[in-house]
C-alpha atoms as a PDB file:
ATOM      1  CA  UNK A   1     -10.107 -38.120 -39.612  1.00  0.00           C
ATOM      2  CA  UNK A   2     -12.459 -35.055 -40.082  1.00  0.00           C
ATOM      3  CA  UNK A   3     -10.726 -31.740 -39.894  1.00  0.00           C
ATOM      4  CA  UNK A   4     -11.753 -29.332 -36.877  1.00  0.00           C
ATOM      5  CA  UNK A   5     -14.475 -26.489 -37.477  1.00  0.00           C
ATOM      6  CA  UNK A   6     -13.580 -23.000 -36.273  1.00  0.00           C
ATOM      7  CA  UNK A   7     -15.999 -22.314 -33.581  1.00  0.00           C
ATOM      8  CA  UNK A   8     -15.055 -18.851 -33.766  1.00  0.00           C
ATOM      9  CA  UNK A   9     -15.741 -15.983 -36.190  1.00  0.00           C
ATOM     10  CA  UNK A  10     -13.152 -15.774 -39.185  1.00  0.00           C
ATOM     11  CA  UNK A  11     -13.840 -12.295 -39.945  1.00  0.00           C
ATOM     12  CA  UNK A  12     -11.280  -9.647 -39.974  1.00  0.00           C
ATOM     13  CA  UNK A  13     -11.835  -6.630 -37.648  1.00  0.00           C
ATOM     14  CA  UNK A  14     -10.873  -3.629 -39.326  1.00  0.00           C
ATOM     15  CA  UNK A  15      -8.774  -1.287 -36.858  1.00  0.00           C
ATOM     16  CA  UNK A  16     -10.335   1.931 -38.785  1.00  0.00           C
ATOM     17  CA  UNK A  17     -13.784   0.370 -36.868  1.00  0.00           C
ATOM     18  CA  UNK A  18     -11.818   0.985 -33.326  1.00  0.00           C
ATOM     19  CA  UNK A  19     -13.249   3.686 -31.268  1.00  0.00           C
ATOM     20  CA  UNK A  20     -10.822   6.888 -31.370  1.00  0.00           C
ATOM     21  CA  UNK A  21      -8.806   7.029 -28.475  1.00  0.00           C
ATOM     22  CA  UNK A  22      -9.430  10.014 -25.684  1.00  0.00           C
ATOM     23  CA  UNK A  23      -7.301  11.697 -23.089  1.00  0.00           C
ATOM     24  CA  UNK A  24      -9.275   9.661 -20.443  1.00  0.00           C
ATOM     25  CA  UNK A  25      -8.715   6.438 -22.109  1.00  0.00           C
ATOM     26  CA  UNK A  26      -5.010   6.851 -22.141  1.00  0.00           C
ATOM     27  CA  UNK A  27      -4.865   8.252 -18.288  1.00  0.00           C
ATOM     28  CA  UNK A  28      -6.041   5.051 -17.245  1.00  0.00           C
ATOM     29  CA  UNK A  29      -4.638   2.727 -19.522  1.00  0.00           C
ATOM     30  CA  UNK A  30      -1.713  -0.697 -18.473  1.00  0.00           C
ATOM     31  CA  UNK A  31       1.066   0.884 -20.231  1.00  0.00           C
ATOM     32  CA  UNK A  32       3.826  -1.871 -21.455  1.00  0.00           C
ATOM     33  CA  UNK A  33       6.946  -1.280 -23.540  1.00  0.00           C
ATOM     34  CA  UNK A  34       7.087  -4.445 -25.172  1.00  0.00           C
ATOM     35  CA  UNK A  35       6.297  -7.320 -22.483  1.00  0.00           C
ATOM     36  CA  UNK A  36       7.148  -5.435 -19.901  1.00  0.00           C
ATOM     37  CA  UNK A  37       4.927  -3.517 -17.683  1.00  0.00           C
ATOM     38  CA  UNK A  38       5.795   0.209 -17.030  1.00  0.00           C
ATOM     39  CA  UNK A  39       2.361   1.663 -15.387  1.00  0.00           C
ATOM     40  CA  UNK A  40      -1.068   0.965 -14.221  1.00  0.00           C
ATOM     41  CA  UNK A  41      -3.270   3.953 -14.088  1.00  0.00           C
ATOM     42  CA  UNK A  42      -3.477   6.958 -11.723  1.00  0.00           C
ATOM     43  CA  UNK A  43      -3.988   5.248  -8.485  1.00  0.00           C
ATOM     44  CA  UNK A  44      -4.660   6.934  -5.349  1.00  0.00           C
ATOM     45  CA  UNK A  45      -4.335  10.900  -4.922  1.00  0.00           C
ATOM     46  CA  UNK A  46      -1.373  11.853  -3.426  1.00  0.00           C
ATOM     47  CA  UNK A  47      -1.287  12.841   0.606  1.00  0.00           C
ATOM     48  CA  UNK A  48      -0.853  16.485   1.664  1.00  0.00           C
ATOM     49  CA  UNK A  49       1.674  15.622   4.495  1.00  0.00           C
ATOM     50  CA  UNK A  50       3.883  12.899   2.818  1.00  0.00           C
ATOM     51  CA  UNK A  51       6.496  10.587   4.704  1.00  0.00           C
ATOM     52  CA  UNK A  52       9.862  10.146   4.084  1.00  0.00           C
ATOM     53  CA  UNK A  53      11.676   7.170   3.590  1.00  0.00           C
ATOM     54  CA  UNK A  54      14.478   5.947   5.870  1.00  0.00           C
ATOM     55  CA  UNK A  55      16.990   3.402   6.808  1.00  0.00           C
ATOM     56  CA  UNK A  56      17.297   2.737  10.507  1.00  0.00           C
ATOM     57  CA  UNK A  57      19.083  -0.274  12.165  1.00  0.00           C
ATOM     58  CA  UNK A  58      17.129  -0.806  15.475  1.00  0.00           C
ATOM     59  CA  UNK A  59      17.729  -4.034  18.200  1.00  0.00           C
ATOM     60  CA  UNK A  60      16.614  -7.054  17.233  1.00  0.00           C
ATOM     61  CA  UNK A  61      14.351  -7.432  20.398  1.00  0.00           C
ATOM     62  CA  UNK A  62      12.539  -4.251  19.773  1.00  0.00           C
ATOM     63  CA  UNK A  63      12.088  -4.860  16.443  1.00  0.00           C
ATOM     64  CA  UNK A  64      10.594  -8.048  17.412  1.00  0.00           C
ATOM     65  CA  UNK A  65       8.320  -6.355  20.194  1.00  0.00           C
ATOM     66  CA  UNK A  66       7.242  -4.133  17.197  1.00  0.00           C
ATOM     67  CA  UNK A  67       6.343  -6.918  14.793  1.00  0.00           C
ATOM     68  CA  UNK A  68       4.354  -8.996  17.738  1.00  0.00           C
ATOM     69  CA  UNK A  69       1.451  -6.678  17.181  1.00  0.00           C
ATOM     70  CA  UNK A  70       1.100  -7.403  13.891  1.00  0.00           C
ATOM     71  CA  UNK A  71       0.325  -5.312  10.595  1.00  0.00           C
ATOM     72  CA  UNK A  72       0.739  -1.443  10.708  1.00  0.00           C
ATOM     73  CA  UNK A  73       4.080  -2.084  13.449  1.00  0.00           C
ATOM     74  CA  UNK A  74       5.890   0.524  11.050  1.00  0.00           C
ATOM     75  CA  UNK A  75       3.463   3.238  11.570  1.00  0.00           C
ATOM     76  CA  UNK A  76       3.375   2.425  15.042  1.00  0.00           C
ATOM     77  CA  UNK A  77       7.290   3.347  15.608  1.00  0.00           C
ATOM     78  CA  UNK A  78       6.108   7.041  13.969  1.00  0.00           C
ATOM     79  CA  UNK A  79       3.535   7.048  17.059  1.00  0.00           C
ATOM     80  CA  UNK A  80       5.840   5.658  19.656  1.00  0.00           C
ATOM     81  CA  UNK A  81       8.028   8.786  18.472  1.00  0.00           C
ATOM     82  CA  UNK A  82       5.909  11.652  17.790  1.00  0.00           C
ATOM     83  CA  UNK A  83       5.483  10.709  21.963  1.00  0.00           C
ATOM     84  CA  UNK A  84       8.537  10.255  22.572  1.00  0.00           C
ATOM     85  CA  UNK A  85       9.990  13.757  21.330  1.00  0.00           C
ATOM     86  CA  UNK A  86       6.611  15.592  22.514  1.00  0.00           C
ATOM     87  CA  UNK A  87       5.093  16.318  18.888  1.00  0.00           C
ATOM     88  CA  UNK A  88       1.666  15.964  20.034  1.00  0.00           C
ATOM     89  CA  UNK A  89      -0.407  13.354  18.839  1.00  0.00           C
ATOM     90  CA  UNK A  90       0.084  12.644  15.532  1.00  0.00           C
ATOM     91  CA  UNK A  91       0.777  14.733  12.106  1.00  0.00           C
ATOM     92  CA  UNK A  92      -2.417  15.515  10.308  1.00  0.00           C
ATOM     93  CA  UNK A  93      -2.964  11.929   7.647  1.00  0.00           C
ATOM     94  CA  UNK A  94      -0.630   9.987   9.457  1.00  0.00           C
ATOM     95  CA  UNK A  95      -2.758   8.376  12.019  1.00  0.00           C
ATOM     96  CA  UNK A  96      -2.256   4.495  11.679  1.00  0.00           C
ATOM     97  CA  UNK A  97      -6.007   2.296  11.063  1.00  0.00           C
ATOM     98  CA  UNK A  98      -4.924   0.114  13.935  1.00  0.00           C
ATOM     99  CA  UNK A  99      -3.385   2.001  16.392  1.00  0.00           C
ATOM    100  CA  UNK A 100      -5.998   4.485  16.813  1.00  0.00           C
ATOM    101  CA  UNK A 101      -6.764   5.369  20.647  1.00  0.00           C
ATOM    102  CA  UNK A 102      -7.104   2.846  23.214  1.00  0.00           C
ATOM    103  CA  UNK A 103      -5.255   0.579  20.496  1.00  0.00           C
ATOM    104  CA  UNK A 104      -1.888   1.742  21.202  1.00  0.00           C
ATOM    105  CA  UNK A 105      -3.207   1.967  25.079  1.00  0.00           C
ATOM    106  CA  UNK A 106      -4.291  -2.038  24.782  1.00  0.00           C
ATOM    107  CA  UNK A 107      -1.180  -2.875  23.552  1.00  0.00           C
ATOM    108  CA  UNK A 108       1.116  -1.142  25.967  1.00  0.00           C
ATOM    109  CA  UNK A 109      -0.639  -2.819  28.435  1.00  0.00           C
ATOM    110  CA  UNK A 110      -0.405  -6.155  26.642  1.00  0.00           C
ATOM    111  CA  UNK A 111       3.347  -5.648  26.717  1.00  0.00           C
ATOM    112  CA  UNK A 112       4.271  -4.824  30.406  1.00  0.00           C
ATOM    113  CA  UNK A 113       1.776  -7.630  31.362  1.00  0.00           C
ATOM    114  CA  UNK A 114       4.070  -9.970  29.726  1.00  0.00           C
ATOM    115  CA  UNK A 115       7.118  -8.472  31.058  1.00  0.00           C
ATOM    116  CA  UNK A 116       5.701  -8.691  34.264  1.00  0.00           C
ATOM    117  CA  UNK A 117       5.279 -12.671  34.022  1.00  0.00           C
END
């Protein structure tokens, strides 16, 4: 049986022919320590009025009244809140995508209709 061909070059690459590595370059460089990956690059700036992280146990059938309307339910218990406690609106970069407005309105409205029958 024939041997295969290479289909490939052959040719060595010499590493002194690499370009010389910048600041820039390395910023947003995959960093890996071996196989294992440590960072990606920059990513997004970081926001002026930051959250902070909790743990909160809450009843099962709020959280479920939460969850029912759908993505962004976390940022809507910051909303419900700020209300709640008479903050005002809501903190300057915190305003959830979904919930802006009449969204919060719509689904208040969605939820006592269902209570109702």
């Amino acid at each position: 049986m024939p041997a295969k061909k290479c289909s490939g070059s052959t040719g060595l690459i010499d590493p002194d022919d690499a370009p010389e590595l910048t600041a820039a370059m390395l910023a947003e460089a995959e960093v890996f320590e071996g196989d294992r990956f440590v960072r990606r690059g920059p990513g997004r700036p970081k926001a002026e009025v930051t959250k902070e992280k909790i743990s909160v146990r809450l009843d099962p059938d709020v959280l479920a009244r939460l969850r029912e309307a759908g993505p962004g339910w976390q940022s809507r218990i910051n909303v419900v809140l700020r209300k709640a406690l008479g903050l005002g609106g809501v903190a300057a970069g915190t305003l959830p995508t979904r919930t802006a407005g009449a969204g919060l309105a719509q689904q208040t409205m969605r939820a006592r209709a269902r209570r109702a029958g």
